[in-house]
Protein backbone atom coordinates (compact mmCIF):
# COMPACT_ATOMS: atom_id res chain seq x y z
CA UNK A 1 42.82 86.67 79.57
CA UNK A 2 41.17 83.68 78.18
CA UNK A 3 37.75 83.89 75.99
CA UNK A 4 34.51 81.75 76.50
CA UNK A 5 32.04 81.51 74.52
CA UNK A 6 33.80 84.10 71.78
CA UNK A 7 33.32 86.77 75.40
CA UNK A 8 36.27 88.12 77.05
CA UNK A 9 35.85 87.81 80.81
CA UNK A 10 36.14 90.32 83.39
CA UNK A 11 38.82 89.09 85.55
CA UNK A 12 40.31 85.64 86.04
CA UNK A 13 42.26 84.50 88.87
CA UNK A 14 45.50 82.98 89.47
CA UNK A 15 44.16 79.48 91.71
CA UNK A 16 45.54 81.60 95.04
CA UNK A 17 42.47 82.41 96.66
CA UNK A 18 43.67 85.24 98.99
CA UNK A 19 45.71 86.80 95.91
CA UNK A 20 42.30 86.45 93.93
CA UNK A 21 40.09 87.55 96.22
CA UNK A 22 41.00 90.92 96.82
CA UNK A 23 41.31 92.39 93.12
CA UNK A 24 38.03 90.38 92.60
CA UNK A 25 36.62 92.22 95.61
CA UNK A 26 37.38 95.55 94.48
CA UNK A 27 35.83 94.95 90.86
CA UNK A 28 33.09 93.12 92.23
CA UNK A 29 32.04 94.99 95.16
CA UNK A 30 27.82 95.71 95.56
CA UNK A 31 27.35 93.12 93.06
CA UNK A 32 25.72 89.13 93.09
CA UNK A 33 28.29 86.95 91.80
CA UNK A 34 27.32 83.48 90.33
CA UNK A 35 30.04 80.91 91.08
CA UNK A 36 29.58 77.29 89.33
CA UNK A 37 31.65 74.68 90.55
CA UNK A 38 32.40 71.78 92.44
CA UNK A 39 30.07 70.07 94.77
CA UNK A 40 32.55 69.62 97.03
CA UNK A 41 34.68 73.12 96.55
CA UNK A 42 36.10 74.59 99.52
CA UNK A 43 34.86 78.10 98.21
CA UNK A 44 37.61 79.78 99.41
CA UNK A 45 37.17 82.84 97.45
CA UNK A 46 33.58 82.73 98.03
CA UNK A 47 33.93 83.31 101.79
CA UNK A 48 37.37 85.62 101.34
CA UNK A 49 34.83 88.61 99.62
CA UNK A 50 30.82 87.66 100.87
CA UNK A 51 31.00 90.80 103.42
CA UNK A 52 31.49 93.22 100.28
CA UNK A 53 30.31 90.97 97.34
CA UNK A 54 27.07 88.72 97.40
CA UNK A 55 27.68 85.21 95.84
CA UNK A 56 25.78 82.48 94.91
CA UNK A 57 27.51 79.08 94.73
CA UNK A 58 25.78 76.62 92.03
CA UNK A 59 27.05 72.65 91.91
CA UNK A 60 27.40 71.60 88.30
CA UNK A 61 29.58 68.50 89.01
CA UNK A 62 29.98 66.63 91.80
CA UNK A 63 34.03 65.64 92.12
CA UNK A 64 34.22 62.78 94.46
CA UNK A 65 37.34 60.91 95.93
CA UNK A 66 37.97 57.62 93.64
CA UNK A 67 38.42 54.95 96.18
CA UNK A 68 41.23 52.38 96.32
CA UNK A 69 43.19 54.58 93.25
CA UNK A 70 46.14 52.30 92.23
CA UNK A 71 49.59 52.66 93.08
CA UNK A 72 51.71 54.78 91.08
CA UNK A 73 55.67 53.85 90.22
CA UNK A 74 56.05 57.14 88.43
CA UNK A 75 59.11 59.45 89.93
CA UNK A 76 56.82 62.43 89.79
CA UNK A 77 53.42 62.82 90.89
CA UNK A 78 51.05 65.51 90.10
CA UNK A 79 47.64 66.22 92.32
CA UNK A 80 45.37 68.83 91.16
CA UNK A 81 43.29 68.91 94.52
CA UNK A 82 43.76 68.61 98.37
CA UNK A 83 40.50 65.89 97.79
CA UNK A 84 43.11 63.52 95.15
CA UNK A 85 45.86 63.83 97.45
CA UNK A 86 43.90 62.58 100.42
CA UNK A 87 42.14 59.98 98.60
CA UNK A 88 45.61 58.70 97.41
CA UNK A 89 47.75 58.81 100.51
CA UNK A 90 44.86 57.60 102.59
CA UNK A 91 45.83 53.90 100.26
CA UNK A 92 49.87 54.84 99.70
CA UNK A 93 52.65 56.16 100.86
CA UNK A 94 54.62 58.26 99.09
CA UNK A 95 57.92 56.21 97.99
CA UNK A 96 61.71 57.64 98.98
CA UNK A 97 62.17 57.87 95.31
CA UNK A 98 59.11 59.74 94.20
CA UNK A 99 58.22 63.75 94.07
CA UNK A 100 55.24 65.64 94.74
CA UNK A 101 53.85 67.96 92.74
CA UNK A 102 50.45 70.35 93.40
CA UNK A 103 48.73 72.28 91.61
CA UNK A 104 48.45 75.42 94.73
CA UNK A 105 48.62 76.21 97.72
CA UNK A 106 46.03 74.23 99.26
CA UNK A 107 46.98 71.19 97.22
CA UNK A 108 50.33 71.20 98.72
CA UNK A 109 49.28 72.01 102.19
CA UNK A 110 47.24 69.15 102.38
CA UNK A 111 50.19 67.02 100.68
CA UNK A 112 52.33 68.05 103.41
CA UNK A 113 49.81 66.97 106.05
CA UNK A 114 49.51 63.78 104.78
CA UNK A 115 53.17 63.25 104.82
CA UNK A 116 54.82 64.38 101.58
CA UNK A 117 57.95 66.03 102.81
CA UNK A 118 59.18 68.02 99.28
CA UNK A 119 55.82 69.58 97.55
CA UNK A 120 56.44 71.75 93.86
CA UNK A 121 53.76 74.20 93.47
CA UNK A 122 52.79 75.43 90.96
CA UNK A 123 53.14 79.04 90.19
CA UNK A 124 49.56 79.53 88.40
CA UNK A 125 46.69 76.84 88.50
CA UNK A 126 46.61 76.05 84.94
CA UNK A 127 48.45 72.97 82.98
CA UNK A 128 51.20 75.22 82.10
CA UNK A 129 51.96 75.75 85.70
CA UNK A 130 51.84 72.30 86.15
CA UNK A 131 53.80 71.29 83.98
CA UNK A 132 56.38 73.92 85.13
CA UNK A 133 56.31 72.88 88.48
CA UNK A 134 57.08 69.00 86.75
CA UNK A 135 59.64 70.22 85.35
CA UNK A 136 61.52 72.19 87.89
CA UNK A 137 61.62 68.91 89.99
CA UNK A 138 64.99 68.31 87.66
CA UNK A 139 66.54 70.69 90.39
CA UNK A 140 66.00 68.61 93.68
């Protein structure tokens, strides 16, 4: 597990909601859980375990869509949110030549539904997994 602010945390998940939901439920059950994020997060987590475990979402940055992004040539292209793939295939299609890569589950679902026919997921939601899931392209 990772350390912030020189403390050990509890439990970290894996960026699957449903596979972090229910370990987090069973650690977290009868308690209120504070979850910072995204103004726009989907919260999936939150509303997997709210019948056992009371949570309390709190915005501390507000991630909205870039508009017009700009074309990419690269062969590979790596989203890290179902919000940056829509933004960017709502401008461009994906090219013949060009792979998709996501960051989870969601990412790629919402890659498919916008089109992208081959989607690499990554196995965790860190930039490790990413970069896995980059690199595993080599075998398409």
């Amino acid at each position: 597990l990772g350390y912030f602010l020189g403390r050990q945390p509890d439990f970290m998940g894996n960026g699957n909601p449903a596979a972090t939901a229910a370990p987090f439920r069973r650690l977290a059950r009868g308690e209120t859980v504070l979850f910072p994020g995204a103004k726009n997060s989907r919260q999936s987590v939150q509303m997997a375990i709210n019948s056992e475990v009371e949570t309390i979402s709190i915005a501390i940055y507000d991630n909205q869509p870039v508009e017009n992004p700009a074309l990419r040539t690269e062969s590979v292209l790596a989203f890290t949110s179902p919000m940056n793939a829509q933004a960017y295939f709502a401008v461009h299609p994906m090219h013949r030549r060009q792979f998709g890569v996501a960051i989870g589950n969601s990412t790629a679902e919402a890659m498919l539904k916008l089109g992208v026919l081959e989607v690499a997921v990554a196995a965790e939601a860190t930039e490790k997994g990413l970069a896995e899931a980059v690199m595993s392209i080599r075998a398409w």
